[in-house]
C-alpha atoms as a PDB file:
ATOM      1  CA  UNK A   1      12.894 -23.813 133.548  1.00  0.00           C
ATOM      2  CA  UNK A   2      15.385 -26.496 133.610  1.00  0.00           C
ATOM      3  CA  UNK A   3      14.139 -30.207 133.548  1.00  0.00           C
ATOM      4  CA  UNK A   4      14.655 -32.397 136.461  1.00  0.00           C
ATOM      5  CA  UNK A   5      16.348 -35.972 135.596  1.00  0.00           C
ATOM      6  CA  UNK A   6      12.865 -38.117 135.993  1.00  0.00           C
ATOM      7  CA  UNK A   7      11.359 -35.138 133.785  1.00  0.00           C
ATOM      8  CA  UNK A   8      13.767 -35.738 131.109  1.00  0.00           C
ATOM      9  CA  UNK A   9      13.104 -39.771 131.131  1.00  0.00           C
ATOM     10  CA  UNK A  10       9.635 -39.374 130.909  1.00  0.00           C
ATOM     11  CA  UNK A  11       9.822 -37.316 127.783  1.00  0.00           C
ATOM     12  CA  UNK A  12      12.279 -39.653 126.239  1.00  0.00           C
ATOM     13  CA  UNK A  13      10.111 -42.218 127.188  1.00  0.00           C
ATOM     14  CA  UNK A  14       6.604 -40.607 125.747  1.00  0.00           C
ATOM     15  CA  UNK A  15       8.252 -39.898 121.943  1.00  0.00           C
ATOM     16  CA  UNK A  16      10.111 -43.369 122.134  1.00  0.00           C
ATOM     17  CA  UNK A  17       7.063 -45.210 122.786  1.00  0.00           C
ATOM     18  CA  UNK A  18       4.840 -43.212 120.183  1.00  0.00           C
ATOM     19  CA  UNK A  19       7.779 -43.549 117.740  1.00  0.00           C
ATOM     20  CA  UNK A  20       7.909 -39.399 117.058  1.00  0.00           C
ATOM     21  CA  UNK A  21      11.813 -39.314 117.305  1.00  0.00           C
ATOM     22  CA  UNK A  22      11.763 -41.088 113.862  1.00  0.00           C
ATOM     23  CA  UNK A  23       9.958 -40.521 110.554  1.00  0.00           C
ATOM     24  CA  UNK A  24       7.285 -43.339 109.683  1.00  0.00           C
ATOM     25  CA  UNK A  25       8.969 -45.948 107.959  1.00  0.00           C
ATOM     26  CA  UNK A  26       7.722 -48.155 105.499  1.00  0.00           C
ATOM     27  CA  UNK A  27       5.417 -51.202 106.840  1.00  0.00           C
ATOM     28  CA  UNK A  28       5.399 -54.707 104.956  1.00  0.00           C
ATOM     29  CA  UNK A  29       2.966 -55.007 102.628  1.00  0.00           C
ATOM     30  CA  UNK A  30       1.642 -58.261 104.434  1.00  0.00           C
ATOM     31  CA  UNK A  31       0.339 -55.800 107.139  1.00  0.00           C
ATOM     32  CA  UNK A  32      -2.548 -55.161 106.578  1.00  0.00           C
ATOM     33  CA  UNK A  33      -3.123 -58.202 104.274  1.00  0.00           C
ATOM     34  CA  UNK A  34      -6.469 -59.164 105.918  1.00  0.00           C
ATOM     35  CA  UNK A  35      -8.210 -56.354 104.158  1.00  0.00           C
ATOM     36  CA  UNK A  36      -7.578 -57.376 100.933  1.00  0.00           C
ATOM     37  CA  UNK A  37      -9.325 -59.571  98.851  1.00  0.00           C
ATOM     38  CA  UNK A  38      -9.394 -63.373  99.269  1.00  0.00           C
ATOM     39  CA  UNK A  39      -7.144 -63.451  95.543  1.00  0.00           C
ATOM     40  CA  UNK A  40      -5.213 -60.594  96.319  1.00  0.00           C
ATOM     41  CA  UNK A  41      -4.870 -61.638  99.866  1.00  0.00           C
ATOM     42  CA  UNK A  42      -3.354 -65.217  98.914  1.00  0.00           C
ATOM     43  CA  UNK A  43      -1.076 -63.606  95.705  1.00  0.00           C
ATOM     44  CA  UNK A  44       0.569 -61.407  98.074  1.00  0.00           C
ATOM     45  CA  UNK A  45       1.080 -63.812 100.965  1.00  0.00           C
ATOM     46  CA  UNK A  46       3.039 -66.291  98.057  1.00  0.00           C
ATOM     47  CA  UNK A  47       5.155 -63.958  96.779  1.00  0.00           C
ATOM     48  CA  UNK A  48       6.126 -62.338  99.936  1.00  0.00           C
ATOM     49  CA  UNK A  49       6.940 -66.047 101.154  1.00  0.00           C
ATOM     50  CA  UNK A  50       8.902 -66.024  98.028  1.00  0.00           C
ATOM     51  CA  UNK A  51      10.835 -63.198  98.573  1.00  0.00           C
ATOM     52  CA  UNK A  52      11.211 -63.546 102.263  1.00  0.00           C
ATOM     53  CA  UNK A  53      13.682 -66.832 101.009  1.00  0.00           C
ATOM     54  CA  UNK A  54      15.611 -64.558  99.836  1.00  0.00           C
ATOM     55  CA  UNK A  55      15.221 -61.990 102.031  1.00  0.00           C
ATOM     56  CA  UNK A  56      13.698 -59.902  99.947  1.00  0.00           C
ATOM     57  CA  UNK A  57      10.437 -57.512 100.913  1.00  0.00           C
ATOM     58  CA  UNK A  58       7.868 -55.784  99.299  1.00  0.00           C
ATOM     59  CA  UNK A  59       7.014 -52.870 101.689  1.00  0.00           C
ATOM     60  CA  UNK A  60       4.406 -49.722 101.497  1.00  0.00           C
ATOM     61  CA  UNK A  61       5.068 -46.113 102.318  1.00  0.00           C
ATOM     62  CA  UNK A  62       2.844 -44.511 104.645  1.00  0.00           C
ATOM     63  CA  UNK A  63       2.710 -40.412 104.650  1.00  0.00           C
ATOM     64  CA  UNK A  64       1.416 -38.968 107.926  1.00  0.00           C
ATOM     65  CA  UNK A  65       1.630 -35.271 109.252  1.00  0.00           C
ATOM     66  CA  UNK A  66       3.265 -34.748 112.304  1.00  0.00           C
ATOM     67  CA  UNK A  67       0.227 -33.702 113.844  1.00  0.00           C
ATOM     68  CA  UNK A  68      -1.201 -37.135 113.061  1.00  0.00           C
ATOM     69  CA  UNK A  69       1.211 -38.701 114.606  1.00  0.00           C
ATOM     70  CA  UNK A  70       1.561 -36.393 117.775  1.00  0.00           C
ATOM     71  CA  UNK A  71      -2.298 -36.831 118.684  1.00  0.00           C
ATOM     72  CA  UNK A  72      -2.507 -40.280 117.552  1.00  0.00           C
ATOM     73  CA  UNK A  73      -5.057 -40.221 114.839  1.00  0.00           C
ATOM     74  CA  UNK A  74      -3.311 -43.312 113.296  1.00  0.00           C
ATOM     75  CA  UNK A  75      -2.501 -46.930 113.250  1.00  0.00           C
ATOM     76  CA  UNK A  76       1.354 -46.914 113.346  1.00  0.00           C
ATOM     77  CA  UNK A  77       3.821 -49.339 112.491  1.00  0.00           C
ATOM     78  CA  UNK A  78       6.486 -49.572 114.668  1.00  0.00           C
ATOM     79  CA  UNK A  79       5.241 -47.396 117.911  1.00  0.00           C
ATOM     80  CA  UNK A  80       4.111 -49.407 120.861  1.00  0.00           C
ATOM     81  CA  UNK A  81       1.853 -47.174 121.571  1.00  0.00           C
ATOM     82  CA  UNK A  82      -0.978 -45.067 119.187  1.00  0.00           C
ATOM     83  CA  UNK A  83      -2.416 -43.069 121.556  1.00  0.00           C
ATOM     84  CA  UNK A  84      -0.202 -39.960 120.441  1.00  0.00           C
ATOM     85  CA  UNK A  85       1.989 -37.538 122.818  1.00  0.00           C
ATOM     86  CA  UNK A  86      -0.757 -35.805 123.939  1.00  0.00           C
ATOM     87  CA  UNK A  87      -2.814 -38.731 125.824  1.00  0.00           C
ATOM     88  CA  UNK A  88       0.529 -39.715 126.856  1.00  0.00           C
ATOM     89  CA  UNK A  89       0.943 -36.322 128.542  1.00  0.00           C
ATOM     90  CA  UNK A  90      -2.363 -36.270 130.145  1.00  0.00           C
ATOM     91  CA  UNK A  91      -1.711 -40.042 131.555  1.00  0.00           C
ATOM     92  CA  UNK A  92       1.694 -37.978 132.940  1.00  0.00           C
ATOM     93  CA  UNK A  93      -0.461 -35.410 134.389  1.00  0.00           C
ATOM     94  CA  UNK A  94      -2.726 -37.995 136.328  1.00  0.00           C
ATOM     95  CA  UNK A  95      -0.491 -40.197 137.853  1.00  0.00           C
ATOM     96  CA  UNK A  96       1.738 -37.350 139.013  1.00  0.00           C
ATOM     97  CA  UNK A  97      -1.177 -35.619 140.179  1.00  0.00           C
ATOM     98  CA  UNK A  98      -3.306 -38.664 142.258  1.00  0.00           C
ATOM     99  CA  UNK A  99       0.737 -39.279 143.352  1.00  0.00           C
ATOM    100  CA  UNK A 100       1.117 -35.717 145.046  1.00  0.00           C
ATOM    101  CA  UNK A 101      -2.504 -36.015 146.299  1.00  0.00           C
ATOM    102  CA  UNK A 102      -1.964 -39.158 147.648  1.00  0.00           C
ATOM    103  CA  UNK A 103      -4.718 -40.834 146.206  1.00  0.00           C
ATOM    104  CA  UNK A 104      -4.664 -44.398 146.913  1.00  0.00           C
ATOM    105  CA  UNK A 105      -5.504 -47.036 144.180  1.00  0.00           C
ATOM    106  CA  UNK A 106      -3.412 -48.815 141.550  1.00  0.00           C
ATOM    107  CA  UNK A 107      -3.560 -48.328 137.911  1.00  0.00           C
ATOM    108  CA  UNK A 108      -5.257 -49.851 134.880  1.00  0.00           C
ATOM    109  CA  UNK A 109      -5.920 -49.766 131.417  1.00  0.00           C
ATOM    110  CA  UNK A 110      -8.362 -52.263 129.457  1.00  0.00           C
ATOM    111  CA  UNK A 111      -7.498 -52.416 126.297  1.00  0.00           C
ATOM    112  CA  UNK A 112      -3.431 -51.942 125.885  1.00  0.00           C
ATOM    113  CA  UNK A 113      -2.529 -52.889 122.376  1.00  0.00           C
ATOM    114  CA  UNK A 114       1.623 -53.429 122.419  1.00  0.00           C
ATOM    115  CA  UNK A 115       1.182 -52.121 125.628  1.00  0.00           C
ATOM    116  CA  UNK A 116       2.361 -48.272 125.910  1.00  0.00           C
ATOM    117  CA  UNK A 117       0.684 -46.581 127.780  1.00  0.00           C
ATOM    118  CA  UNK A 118       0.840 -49.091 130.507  1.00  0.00           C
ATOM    119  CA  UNK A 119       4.625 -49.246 129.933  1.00  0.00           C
ATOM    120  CA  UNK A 120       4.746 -45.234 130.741  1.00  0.00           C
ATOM    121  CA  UNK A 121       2.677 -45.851 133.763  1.00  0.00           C
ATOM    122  CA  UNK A 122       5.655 -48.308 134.548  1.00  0.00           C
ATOM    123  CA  UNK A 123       7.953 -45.460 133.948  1.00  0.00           C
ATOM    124  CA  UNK A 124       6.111 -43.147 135.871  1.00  0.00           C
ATOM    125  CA  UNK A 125       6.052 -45.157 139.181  1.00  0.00           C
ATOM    126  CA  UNK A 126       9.880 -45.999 138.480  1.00  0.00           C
ATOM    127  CA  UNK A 127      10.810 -42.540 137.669  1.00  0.00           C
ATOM    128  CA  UNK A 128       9.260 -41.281 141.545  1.00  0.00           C
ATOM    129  CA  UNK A 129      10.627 -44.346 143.022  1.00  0.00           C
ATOM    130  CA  UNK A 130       7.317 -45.686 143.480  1.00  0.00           C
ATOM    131  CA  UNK A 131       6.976 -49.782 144.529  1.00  0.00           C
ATOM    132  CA  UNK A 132       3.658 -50.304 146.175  1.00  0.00           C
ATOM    133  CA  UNK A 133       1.386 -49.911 143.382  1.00  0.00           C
ATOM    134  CA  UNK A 134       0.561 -52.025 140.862  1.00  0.00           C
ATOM    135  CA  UNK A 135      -0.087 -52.162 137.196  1.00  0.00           C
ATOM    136  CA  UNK A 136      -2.837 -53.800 135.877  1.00  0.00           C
ATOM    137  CA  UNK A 137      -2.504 -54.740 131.883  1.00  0.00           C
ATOM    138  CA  UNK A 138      -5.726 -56.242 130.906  1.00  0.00           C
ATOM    139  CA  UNK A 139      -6.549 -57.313 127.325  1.00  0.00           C
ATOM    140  CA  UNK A 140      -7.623 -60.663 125.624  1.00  0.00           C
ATOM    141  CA  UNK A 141      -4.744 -60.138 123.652  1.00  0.00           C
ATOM    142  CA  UNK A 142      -6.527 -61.851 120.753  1.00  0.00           C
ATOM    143  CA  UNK A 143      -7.883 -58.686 119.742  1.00  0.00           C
ATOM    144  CA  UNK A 144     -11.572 -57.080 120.052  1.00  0.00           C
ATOM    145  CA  UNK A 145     -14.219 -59.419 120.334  1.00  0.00           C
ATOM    146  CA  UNK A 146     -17.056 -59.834 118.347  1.00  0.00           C
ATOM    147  CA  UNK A 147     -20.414 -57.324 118.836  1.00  0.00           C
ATOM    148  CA  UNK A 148     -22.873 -58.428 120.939  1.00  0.00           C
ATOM    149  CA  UNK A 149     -25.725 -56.613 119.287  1.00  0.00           C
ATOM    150  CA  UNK A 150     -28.688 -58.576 121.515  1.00  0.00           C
ATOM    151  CA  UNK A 151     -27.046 -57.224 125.097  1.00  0.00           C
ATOM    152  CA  UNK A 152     -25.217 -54.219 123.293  1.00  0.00           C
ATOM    153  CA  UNK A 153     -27.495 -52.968 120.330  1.00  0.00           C
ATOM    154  CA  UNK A 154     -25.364 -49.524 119.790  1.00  0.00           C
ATOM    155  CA  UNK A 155     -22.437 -52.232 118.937  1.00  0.00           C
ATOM    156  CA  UNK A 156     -24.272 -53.681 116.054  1.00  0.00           C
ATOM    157  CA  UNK A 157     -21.802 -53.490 112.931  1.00  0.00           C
ATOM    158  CA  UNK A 158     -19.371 -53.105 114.854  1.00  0.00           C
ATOM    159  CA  UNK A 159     -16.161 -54.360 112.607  1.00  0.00           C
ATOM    160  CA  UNK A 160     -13.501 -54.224 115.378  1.00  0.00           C
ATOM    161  CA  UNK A 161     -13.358 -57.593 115.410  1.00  0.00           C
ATOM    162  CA  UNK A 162     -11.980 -58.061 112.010  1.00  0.00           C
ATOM    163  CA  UNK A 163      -8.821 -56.315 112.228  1.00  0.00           C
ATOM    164  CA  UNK A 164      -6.039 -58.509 113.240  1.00  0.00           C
ATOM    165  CA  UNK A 165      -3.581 -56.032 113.662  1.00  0.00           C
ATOM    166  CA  UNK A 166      -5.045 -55.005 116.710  1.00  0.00           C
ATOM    167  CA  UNK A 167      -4.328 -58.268 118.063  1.00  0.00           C
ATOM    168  CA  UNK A 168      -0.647 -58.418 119.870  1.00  0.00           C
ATOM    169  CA  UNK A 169      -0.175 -61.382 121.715  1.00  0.00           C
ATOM    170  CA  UNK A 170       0.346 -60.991 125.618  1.00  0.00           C
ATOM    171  CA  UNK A 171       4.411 -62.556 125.017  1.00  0.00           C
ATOM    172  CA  UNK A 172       4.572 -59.838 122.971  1.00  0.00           C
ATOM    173  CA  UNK A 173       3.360 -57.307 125.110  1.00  0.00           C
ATOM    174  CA  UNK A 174       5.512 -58.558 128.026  1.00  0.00           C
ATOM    175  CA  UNK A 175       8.803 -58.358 125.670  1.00  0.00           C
ATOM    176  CA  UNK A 176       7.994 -55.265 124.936  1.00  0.00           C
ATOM    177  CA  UNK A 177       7.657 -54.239 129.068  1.00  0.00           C
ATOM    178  CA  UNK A 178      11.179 -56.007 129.117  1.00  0.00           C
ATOM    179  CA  UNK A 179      12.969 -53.824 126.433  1.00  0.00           C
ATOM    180  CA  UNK A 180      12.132 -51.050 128.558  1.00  0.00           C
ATOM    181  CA  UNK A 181      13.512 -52.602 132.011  1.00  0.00           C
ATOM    182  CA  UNK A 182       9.840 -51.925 133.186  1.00  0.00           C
ATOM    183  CA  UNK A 183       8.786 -55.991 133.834  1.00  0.00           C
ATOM    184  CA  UNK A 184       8.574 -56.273 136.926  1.00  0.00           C
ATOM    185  CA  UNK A 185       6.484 -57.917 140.257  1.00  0.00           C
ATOM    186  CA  UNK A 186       3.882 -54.671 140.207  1.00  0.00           C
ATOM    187  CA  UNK A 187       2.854 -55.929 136.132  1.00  0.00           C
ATOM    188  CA  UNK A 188      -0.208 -57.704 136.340  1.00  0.00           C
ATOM    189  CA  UNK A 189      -1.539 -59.225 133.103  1.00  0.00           C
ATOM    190  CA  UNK A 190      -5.534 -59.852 133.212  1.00  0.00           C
ATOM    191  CA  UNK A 191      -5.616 -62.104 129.718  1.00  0.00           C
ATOM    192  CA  UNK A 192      -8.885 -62.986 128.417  1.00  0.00           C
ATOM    193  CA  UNK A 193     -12.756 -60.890 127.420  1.00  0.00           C
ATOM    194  CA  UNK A 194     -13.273 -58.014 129.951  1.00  0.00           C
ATOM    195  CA  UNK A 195     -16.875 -59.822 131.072  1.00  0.00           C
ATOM    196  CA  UNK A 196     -14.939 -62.712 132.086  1.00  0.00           C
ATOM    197  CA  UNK A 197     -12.252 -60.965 133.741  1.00  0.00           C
ATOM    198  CA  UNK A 198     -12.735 -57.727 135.274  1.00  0.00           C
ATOM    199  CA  UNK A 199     -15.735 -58.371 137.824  1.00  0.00           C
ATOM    200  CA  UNK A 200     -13.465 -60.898 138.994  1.00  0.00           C
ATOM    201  CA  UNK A 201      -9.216 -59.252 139.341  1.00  0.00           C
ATOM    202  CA  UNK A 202      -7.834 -59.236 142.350  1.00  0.00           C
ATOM    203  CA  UNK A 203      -7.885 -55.183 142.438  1.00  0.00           C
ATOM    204  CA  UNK A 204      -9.216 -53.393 145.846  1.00  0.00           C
ATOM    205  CA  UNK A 205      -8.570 -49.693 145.145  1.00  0.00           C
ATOM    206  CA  UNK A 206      -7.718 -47.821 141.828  1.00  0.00           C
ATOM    207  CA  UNK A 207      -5.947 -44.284 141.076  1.00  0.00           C
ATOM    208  CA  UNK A 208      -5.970 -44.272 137.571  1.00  0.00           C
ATOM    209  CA  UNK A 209      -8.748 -45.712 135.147  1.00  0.00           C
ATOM    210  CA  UNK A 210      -7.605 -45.611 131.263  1.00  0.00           C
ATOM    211  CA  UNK A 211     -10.091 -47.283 128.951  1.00  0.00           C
ATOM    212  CA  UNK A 212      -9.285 -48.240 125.091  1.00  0.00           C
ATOM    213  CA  UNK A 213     -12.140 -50.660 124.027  1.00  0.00           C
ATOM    214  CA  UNK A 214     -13.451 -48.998 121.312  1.00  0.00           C
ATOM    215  CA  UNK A 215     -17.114 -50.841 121.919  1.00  0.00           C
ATOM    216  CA  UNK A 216     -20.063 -49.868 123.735  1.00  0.00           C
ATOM    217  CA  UNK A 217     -19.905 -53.316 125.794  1.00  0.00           C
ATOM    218  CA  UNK A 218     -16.389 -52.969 126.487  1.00  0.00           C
ATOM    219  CA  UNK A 219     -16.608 -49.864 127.730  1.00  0.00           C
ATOM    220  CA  UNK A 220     -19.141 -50.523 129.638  1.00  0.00           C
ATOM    221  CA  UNK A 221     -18.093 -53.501 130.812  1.00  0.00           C
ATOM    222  CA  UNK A 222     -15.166 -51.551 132.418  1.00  0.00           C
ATOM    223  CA  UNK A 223     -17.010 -49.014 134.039  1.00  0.00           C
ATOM    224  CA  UNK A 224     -19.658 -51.214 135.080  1.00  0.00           C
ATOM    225  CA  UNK A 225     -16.714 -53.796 136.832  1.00  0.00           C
ATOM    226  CA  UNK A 226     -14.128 -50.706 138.045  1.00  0.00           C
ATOM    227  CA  UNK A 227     -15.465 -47.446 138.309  1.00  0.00           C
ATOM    228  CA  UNK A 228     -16.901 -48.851 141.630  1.00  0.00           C
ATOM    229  CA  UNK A 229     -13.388 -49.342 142.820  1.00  0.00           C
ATOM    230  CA  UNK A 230     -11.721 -45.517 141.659  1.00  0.00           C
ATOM    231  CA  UNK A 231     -11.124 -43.536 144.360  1.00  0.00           C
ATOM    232  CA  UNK A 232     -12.352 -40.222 145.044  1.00  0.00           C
ATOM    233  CA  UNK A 233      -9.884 -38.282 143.425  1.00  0.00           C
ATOM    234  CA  UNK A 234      -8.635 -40.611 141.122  1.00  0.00           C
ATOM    235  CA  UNK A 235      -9.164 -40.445 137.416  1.00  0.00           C
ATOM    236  CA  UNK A 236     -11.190 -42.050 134.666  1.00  0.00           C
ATOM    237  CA  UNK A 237      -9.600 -41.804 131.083  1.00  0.00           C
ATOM    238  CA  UNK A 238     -11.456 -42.499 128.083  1.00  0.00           C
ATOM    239  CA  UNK A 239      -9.563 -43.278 125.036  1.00  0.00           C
ATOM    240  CA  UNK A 240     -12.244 -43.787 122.427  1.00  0.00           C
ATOM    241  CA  UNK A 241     -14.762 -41.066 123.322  1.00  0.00           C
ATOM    242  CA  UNK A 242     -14.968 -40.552 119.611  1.00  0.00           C
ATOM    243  CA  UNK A 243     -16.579 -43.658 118.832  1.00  0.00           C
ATOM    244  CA  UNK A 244     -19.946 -43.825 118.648  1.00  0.00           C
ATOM    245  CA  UNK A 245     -20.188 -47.057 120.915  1.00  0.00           C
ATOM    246  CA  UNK A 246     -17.517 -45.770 123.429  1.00  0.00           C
ATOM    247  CA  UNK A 247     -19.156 -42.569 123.770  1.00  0.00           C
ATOM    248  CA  UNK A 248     -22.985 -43.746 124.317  1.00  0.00           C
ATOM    249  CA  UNK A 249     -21.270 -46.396 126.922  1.00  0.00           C
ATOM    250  CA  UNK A 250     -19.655 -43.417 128.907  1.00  0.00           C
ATOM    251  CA  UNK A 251     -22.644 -40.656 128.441  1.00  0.00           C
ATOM    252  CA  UNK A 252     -25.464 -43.851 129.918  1.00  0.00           C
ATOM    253  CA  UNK A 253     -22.799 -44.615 132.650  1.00  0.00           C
ATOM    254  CA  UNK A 254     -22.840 -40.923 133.826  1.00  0.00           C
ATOM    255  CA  UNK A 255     -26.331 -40.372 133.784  1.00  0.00           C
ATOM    256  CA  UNK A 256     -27.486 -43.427 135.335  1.00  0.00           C
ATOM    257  CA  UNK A 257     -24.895 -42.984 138.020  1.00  0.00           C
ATOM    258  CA  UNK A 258     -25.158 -38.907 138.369  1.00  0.00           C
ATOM    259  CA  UNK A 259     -21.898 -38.548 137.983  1.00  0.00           C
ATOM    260  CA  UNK A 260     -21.537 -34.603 137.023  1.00  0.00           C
ATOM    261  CA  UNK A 261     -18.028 -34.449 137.480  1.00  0.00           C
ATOM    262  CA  UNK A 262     -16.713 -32.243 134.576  1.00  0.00           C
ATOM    263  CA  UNK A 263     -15.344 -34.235 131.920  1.00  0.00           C
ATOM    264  CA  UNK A 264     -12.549 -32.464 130.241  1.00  0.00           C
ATOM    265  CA  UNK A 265     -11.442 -32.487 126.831  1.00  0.00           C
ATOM    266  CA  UNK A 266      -7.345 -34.514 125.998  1.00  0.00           C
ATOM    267  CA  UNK A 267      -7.397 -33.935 121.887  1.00  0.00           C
ATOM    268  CA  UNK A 268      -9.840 -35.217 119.329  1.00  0.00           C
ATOM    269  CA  UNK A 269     -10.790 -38.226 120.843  1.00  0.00           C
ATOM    270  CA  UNK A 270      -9.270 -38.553 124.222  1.00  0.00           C
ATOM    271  CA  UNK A 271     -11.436 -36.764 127.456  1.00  0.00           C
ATOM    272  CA  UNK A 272     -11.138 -37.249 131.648  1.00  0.00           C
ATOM    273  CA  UNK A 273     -12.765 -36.576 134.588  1.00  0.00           C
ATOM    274  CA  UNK A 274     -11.682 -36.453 138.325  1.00  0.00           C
ATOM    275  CA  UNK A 275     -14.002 -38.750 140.420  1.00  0.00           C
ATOM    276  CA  UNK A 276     -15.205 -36.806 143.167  1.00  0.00           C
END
């Protein structure tokens, strides 16, 4: 069957945001610096600044399958998105779906990284010509915070925190809405710790509900603050289900709300369910 124009865009768009149309290119070996030791760590920072005079650059080859890179089972370099082409094709699904239903609500995710998946919900609503529903992009954009173990005790350990590449600055995240043509007045940034900020956004009704905390308390945070506000037909997407922290956070949720709608399964760690 022959694609339609918007279907066309929206596949360009999915393996331009996960990267796919290109091999993996080398990263920097400053990338991932943090992990290092505190010798090793401060060696390689000098010589890189070193070399970067000159602009020189010592970089590291990374070897992924294509299957790791189509389902998103790694940290890329250069994507703006790592959730892999097949959560990006069940995101497609939903919108399109709560869009022909006519299920009313905007859209979120918590937890957006460089922001992908939020910039394909962008394309989405541009692609159907769609201007009365907004886009909420909320993140603390300073990375994952630390574990509260006393209010969250499956968190405990919990090393999220330490990884600075997971921490992309909201400028950044904007630019990279901008590149796309996809900043516009339905983008709305909710910057700072979800317990701080989600009880509180200015959201009545929601559609779509994609979370990608990683941690029991941010997951549950989310749920606790906006599965209140999905609408019956809308659909809650877990990223992280698995997690060990993410998954407890969404299996206590269901059961102490008795919510039995099946919960289907996206690829190895993504899974949905359609609120009923």
């Amino acid at each position: 069957m022959k694609k339609t124009p918007e279907q066309l865009y929206l596949d360009l768009m999915k393996t331009t945001l996960s990267f796919t149309l290109w091999p993996e290119p080398p990263i920097p070996i400053t990338t991932f610096n943090y992990e290092r030791s505190t010798v090793k760590r401060f060696l390689v920072s000098a010589i890189s600044k070193i070399l970067d005079k000159r602009k020189l650059q010592i970089v590291k080859k990374r070897d992924f399958s294509e299957d790791q890179r189509i389902t998103g089972i790694i940290w890329p370099g250069y994507a703006d998105t790592m959730i892999g082409l097949k959560r990006l094709d069940n995101l497609q699904y939903c919108i399109e779906t709560v869009l022909g239903e006519r299920v009313e609500g905007d859209l979120i995710e918590t937890g957006v990284w460089r922001g992908g998946a939020c910039i394909f919900m962008g394309a989405v609503l541009a692609a159907y010509g769609i201007e009365d529903r907004k886009i909420f992009v909320a993140d603390s954009f300073e990375g994952l915070p630390k574990p509260d173990a006393e209010k969250y005790p499956s968190d405990k350990g919990d090393i999220h925190h330490t990884h600075t590449y997971l921490a992309v600055s909201k400028k950044d995240v904007e630019n990279n809405f901008r590149k796309y043509g996809l900043l516009n007045n339905q983008v709305v940034f909710l910057k700072g710790w979800f317990k701080d900020t989600l009880s509180q956004a200015p959201i009545e009704k929601l559609s779509i509900l994609r979370l990608d905390g990683d941690m029991y308390g941010s997951t549950m945070e989310s749920l606790n603050s906006l599965y209140p506000k999905l609408s019956s037909g809308g659909f809650c997407i877990i990223d992280d289900y698995a997690l060990p922290g993410c998954k407890s956070a969404v299996n206590d949720f269901r059961s102490k709300h008795a919510i039995d709608s099946e919960m289907k399964e996206i690829d190895w760690t993504g899974k949905y369910w359609k609120k009923e």
